[in-house]
N, C-alpha and C. Protein backbone atom coordinates (compact mmCIF):
# COMPACT_ATOMS: atom_id res chain seq x y z
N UNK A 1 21.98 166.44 177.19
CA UNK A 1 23.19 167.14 177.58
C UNK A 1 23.13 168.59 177.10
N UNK A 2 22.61 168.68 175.65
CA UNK A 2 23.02 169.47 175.42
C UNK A 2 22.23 171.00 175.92
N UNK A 3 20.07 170.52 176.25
CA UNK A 3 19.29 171.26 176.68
C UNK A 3 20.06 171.31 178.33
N UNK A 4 20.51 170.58 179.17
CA UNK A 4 20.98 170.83 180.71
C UNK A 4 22.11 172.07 180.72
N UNK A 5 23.24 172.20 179.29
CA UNK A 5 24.11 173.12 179.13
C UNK A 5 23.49 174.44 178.93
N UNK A 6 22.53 174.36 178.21
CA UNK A 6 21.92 175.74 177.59
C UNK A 6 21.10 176.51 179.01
N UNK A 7 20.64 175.64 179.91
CA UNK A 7 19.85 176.24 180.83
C UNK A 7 20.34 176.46 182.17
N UNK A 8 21.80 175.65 182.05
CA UNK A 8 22.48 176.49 183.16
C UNK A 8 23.14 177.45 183.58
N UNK A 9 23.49 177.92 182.24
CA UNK A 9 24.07 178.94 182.08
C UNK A 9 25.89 178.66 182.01
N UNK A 10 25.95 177.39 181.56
CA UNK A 10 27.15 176.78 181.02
C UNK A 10 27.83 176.67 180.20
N UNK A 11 28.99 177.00 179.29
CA UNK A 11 29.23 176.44 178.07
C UNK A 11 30.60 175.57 178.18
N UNK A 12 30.75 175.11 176.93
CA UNK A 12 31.49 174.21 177.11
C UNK A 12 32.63 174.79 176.09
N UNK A 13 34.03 174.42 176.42
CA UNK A 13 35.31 174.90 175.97
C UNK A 13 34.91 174.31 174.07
N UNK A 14 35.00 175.24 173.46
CA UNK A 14 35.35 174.97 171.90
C UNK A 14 36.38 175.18 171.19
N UNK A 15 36.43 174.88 170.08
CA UNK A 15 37.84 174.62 169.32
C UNK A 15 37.87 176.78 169.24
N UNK A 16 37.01 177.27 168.80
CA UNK A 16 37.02 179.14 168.77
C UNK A 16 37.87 179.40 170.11
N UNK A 17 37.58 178.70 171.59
CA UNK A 17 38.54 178.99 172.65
C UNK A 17 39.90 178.50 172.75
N UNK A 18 40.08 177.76 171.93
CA UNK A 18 41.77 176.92 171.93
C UNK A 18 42.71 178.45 171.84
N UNK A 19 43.80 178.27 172.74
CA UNK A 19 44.56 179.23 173.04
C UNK A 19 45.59 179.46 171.42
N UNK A 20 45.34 178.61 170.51
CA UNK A 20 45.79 178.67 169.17
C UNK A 20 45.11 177.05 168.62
N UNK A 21 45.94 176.50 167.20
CA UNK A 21 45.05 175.77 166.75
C UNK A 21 46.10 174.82 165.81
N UNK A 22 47.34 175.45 166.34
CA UNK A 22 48.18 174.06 165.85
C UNK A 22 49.95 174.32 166.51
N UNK A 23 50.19 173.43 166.97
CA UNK A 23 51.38 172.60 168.03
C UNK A 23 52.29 171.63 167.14
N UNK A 24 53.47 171.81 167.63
CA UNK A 24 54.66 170.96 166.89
C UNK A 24 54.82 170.56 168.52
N UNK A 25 54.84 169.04 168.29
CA UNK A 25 55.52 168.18 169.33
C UNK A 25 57.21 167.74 168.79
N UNK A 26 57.71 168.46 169.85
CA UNK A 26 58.99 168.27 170.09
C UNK A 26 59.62 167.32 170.57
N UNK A 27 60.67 167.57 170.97
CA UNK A 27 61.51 166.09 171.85
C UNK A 27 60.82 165.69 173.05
N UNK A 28 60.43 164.18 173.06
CA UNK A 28 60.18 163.29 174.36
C UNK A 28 61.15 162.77 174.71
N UNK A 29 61.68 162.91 175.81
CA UNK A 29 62.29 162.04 176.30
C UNK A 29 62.03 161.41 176.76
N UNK A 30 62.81 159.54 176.77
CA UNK A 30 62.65 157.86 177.59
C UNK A 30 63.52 158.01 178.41
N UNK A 31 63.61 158.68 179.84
CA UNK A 31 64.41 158.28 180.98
C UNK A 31 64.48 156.77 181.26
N UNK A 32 63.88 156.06 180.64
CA UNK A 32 62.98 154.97 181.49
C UNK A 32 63.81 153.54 181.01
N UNK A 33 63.98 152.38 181.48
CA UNK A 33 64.39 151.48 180.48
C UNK A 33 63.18 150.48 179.31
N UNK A 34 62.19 150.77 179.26
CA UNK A 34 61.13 150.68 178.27
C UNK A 34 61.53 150.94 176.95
N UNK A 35 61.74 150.37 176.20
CA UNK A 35 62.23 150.73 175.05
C UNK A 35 60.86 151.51 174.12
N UNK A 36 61.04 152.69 173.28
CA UNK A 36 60.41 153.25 172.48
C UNK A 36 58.90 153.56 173.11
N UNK A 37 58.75 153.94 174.34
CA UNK A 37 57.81 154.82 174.92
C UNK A 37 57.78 156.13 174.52
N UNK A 38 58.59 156.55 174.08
CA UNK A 38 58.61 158.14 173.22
C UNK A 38 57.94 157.97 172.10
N UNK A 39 58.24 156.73 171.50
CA UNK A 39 57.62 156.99 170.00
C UNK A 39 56.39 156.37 170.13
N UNK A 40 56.11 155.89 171.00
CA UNK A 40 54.33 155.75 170.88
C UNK A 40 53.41 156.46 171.99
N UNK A 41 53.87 157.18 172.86
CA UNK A 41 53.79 158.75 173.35
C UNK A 41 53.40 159.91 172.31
N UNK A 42 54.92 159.84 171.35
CA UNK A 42 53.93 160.96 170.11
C UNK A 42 53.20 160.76 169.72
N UNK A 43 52.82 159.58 169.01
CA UNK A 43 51.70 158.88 168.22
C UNK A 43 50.44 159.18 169.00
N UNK A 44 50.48 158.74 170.60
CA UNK A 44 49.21 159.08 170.89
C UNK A 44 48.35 160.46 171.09
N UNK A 45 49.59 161.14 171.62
CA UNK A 45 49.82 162.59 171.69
C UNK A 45 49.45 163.37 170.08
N UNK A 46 49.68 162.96 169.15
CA UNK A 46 49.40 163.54 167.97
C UNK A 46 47.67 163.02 167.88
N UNK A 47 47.99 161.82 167.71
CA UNK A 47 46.12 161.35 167.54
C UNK A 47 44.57 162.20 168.71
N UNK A 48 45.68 162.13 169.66
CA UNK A 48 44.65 162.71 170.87
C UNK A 48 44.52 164.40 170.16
N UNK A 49 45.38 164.85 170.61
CA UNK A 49 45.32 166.56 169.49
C UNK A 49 44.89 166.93 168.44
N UNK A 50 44.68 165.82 167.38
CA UNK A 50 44.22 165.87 166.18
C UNK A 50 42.61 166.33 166.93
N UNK A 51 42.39 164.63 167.26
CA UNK A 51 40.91 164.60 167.76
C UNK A 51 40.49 165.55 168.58
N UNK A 52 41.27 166.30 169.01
CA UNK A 52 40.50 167.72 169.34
C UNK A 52 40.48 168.90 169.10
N UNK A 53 40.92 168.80 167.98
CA UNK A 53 41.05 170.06 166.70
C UNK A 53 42.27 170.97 167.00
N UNK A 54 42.85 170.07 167.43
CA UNK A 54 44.20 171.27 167.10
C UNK A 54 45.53 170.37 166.34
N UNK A 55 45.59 171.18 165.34
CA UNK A 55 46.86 170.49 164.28
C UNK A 55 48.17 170.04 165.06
N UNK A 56 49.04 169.29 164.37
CA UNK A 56 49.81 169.14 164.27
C UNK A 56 50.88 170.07 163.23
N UNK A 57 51.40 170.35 163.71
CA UNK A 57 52.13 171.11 162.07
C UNK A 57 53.60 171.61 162.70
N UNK A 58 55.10 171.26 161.33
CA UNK A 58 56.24 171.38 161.96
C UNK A 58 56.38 173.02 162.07
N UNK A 59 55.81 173.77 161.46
CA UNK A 59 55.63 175.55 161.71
C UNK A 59 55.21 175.75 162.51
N UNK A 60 54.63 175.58 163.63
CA UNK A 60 53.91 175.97 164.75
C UNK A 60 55.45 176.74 165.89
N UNK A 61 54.79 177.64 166.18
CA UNK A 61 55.08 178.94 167.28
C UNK A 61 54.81 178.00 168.53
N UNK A 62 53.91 177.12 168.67
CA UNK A 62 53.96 176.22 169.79
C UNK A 62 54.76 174.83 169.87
N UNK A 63 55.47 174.86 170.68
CA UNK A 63 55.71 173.15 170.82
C UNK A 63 55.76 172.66 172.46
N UNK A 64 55.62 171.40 172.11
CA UNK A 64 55.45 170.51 173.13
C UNK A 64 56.32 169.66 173.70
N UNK A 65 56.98 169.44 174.71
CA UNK A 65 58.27 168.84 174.84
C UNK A 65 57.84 168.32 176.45
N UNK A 66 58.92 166.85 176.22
CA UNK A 66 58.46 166.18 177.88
C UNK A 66 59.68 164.97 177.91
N UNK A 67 59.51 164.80 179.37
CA UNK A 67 60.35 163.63 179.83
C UNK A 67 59.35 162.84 180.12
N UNK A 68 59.51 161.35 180.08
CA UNK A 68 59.14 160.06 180.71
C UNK A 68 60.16 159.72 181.60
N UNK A 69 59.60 159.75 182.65
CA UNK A 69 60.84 159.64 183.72
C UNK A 69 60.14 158.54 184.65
N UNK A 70 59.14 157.73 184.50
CA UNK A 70 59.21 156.47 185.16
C UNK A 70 57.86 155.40 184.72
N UNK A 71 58.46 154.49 184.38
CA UNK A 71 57.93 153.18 184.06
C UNK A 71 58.10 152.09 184.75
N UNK A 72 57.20 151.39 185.26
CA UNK A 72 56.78 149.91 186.17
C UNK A 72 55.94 149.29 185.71
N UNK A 73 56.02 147.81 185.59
CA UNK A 73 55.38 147.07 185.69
C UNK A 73 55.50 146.02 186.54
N UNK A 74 54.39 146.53 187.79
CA UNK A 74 54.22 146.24 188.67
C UNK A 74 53.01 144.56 189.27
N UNK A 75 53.57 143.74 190.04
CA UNK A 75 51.92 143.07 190.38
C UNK A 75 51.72 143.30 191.06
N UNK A 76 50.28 143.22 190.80
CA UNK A 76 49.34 143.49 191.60
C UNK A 76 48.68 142.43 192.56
N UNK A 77 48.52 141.41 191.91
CA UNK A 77 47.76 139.84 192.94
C UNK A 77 48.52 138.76 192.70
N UNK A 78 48.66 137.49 193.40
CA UNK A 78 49.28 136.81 192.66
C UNK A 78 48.38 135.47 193.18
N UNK A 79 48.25 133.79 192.41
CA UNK A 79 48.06 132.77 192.45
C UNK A 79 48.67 131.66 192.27
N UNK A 80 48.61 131.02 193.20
CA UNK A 80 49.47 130.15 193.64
C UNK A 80 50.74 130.54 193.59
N UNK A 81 51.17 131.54 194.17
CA UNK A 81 52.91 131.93 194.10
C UNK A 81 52.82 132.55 192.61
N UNK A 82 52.10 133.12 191.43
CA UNK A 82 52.65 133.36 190.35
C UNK A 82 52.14 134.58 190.48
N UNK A 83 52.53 136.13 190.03
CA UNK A 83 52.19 136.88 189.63
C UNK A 83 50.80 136.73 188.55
N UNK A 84 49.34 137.35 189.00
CA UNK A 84 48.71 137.42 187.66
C UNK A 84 47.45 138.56 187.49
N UNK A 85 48.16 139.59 188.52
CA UNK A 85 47.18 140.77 188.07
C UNK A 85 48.79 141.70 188.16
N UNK A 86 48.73 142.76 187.21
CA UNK A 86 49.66 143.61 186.83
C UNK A 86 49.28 144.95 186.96
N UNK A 87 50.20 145.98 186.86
CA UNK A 87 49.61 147.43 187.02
C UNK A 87 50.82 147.89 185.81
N UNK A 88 50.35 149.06 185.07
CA UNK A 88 51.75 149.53 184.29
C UNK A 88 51.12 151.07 184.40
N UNK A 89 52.28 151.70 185.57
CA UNK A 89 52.82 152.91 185.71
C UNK A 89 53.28 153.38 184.77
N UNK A 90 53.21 154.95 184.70
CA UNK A 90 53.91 155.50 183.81
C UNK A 90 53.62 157.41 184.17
N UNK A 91 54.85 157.99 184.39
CA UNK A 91 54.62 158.74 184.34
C UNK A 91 55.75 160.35 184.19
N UNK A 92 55.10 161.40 183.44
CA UNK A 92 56.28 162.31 183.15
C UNK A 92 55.90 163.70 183.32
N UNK A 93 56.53 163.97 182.58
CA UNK A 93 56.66 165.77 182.90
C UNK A 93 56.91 166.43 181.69
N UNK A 94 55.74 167.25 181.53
CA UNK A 94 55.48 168.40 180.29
C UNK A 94 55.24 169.70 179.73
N UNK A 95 55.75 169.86 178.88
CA UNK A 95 55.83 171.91 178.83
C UNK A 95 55.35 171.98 177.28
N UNK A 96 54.70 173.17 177.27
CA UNK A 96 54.22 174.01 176.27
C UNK A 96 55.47 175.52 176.30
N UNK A 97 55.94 175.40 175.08
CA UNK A 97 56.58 176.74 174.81
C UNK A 97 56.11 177.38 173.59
N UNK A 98 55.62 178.62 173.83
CA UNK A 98 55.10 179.53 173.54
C UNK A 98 55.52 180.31 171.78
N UNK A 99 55.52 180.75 170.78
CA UNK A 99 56.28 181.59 170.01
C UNK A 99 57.19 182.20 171.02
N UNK A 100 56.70 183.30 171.51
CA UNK A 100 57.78 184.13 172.34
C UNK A 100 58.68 183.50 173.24
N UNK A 101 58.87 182.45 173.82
CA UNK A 101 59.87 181.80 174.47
C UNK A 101 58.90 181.45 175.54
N UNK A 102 58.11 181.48 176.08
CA UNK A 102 57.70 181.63 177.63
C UNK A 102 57.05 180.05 177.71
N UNK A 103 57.71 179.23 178.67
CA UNK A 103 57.54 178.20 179.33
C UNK A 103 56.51 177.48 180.14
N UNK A 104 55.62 176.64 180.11
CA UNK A 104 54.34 176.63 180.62
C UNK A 104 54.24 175.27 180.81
N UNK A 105 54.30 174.86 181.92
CA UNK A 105 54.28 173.65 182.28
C UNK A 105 53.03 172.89 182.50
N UNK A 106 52.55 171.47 181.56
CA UNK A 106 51.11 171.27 181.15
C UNK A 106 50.82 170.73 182.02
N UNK A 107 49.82 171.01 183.44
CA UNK A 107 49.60 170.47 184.83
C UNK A 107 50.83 169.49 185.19
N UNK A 108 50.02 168.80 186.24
CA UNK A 108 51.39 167.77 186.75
C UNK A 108 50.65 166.26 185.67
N UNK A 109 51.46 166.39 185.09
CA UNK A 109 51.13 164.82 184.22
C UNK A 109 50.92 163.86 185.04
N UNK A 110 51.51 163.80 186.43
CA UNK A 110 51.12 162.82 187.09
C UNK A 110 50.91 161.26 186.64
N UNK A 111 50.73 160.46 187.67
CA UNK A 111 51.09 159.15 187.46
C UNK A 111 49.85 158.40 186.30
N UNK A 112 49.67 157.20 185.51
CA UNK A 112 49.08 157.03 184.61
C UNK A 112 49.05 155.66 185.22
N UNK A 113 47.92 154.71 186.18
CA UNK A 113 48.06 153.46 186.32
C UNK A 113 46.72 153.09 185.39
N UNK A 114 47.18 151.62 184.95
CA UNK A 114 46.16 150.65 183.94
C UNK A 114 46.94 149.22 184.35
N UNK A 115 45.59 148.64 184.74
CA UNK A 115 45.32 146.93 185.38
C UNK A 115 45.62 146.16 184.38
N UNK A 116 46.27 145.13 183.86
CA UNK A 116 45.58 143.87 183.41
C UNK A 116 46.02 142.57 183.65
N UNK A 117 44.90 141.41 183.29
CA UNK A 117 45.30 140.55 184.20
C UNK A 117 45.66 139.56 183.17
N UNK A 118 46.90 138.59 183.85
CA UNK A 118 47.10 137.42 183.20
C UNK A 118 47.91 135.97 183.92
N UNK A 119 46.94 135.05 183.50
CA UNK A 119 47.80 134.01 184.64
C UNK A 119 48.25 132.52 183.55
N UNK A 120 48.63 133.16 182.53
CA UNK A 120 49.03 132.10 181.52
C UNK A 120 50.61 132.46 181.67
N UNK A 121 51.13 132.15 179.99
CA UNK A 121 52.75 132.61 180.04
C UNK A 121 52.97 133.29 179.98
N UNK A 122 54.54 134.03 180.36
CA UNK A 122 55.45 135.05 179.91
C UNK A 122 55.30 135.60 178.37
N UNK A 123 54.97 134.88 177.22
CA UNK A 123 54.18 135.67 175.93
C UNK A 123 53.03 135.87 176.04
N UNK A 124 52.49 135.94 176.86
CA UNK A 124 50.88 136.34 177.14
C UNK A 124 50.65 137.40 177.75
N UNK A 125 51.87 137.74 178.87
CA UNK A 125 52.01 138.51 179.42
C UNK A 125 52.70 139.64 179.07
N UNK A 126 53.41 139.61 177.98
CA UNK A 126 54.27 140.44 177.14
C UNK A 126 53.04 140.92 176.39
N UNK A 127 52.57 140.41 175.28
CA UNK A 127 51.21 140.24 174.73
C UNK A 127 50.19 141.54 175.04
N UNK A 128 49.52 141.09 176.60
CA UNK A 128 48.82 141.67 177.49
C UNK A 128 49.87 143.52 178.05
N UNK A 129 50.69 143.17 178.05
CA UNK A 129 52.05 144.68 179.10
C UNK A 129 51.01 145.95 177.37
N UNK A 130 51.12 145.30 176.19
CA UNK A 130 51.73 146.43 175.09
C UNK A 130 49.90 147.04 175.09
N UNK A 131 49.09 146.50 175.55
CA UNK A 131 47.79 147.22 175.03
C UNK A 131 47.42 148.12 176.36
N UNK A 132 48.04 147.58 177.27
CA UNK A 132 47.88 148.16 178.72
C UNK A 132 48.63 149.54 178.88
N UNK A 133 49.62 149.26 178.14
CA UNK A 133 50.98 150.56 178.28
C UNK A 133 50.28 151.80 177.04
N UNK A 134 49.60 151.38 175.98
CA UNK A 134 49.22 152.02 175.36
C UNK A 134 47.95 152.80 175.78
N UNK A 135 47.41 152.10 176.57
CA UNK A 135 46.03 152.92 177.30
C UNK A 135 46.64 153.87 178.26
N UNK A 136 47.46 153.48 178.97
CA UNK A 136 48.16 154.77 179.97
C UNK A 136 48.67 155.46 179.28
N UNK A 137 48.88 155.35 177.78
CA UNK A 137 49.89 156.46 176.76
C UNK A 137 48.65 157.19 176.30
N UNK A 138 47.27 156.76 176.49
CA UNK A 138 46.66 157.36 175.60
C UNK A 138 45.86 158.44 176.91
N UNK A 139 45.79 157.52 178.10
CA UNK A 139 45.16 158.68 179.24
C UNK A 139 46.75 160.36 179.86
N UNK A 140 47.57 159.60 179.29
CA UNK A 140 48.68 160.69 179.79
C UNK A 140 48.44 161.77 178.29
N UNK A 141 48.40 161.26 177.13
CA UNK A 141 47.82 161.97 176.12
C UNK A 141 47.00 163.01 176.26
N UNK A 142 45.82 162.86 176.81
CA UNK A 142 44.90 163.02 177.03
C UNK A 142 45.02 164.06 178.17
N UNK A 143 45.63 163.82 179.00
CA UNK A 143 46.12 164.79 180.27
C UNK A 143 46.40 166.28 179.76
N UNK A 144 47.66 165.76 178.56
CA UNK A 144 48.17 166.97 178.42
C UNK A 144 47.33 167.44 177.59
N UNK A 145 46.59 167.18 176.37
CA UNK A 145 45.79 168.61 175.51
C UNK A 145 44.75 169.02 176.98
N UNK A 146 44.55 168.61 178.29
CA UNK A 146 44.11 169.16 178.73
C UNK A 146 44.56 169.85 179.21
N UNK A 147 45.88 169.68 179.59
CA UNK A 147 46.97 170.83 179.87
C UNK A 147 46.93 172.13 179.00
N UNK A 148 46.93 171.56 178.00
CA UNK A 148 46.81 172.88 176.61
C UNK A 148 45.76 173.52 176.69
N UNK A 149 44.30 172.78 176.36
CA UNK A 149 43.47 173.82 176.39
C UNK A 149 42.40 174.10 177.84
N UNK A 150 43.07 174.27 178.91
CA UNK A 150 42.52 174.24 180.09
C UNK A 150 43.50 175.72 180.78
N UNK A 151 44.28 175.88 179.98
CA UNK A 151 45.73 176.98 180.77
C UNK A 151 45.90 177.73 179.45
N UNK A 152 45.96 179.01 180.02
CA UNK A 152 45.84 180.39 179.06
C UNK A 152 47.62 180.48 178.49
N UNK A 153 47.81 180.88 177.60
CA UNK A 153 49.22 180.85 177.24
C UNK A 153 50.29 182.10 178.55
N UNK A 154 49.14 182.76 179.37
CA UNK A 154 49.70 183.05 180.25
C UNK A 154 50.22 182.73 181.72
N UNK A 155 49.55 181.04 181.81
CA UNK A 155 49.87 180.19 182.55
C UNK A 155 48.87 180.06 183.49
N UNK A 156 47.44 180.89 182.97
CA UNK A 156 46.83 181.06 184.25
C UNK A 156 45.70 179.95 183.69
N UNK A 157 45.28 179.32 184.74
CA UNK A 157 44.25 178.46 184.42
C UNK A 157 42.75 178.77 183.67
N UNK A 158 42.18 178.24 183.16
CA UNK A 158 41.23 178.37 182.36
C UNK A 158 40.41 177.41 182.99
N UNK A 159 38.97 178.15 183.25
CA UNK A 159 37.62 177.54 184.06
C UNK A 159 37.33 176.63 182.86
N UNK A 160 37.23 174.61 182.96
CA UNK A 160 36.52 174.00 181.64
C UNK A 160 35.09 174.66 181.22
N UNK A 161 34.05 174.87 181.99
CA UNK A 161 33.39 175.77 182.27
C UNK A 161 32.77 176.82 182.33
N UNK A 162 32.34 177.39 181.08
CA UNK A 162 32.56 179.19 181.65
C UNK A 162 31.07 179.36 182.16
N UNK A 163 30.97 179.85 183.55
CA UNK A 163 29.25 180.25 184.38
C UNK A 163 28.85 181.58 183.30
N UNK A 164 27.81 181.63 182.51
CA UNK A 164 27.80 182.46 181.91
C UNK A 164 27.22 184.23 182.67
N UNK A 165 27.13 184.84 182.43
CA UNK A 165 27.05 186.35 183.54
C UNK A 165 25.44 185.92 183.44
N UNK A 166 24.45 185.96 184.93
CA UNK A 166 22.85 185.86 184.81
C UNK A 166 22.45 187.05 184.45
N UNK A 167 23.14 188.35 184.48
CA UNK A 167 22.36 189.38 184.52
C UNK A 167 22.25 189.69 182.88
N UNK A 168 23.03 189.46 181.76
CA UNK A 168 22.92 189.77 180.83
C UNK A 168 21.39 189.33 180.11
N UNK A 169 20.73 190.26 179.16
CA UNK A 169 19.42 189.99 178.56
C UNK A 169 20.02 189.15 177.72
């Protein structure tokens, strides 16, 4: 990977390019009737950010703020008349605000689907909903530090990418 980067004239986004290097996550909001999807939203949202080098910290000039505005758990197949493949939707809407006030909305968070299957009981299936809901918490996570470090604090997008100039010696 790393000789294919060097010779294409590629580099890859580093923690030196992060548009800063530490974020206070603010209020989430649960539109949703899911109980406590906010609080394991931050959790993942903090862990995902950690892991990519940018702090957490309640001083930060940046914060992060979002709605969850829809949750399903949906089936997907069913046997013999029973529900036993599932889908759990999830999806919201998120902003980066700036020190100076200025508003920056972290791509479209867009929808977050994750499969799983179960054709036992209703506690199995409860069981099965919480590791499934947590993987879509952790890919919507994931969305947004790309929101963060993919978009310039001036809202303008940032190439993951940078083609480096060929003509330079």
């Amino acid at each position: 990977m790393l000789l294919c980067t060097g010779c294409s004239g590629y580099k890859f986004q580093g923690r030196a390019t992060l548009p800063f290097d530490s974020v206070r996550i603010g209020r989430i909001e649960n539109r949703t009737f899911e109980p406590k999807l906010e609080d394991k939203l931050q959790k993942a949202l903090a862990d995902e950010l950690i892991k990519n080098g940018i702090m957490i910290s309640r001083n930060s000039g940046y914060v992060i703020t979002g709605v969850i505005t829809k949750f399903e758990l949906k089936p997907l197949t069913e046997k013999e008349g029973l529900a036993v493949e599932y889908e759990v939707i999830i999806k919201g809407e998120f902003f980066l605000t700036s020190p100076e006030g200025k508003v920056t909305e972290l791509r479209n968070s867009g929808v977050f689907i994750v499969s799983f299957y179960n054709e036992t009981s209703l506690q199995a299936l409860v069981a099965s909903k919480e590791p499934a809901i947590e993987t879509a918490l952790k890919n919507l996570s994931s969305e947004i530090r790309a929101g963060i470090v993919y978009t310039k604090p001036d809202n303008t997008p940032v190439t993951p990418l940078k083609k480096e100039d060929s003509n330079k010696p």
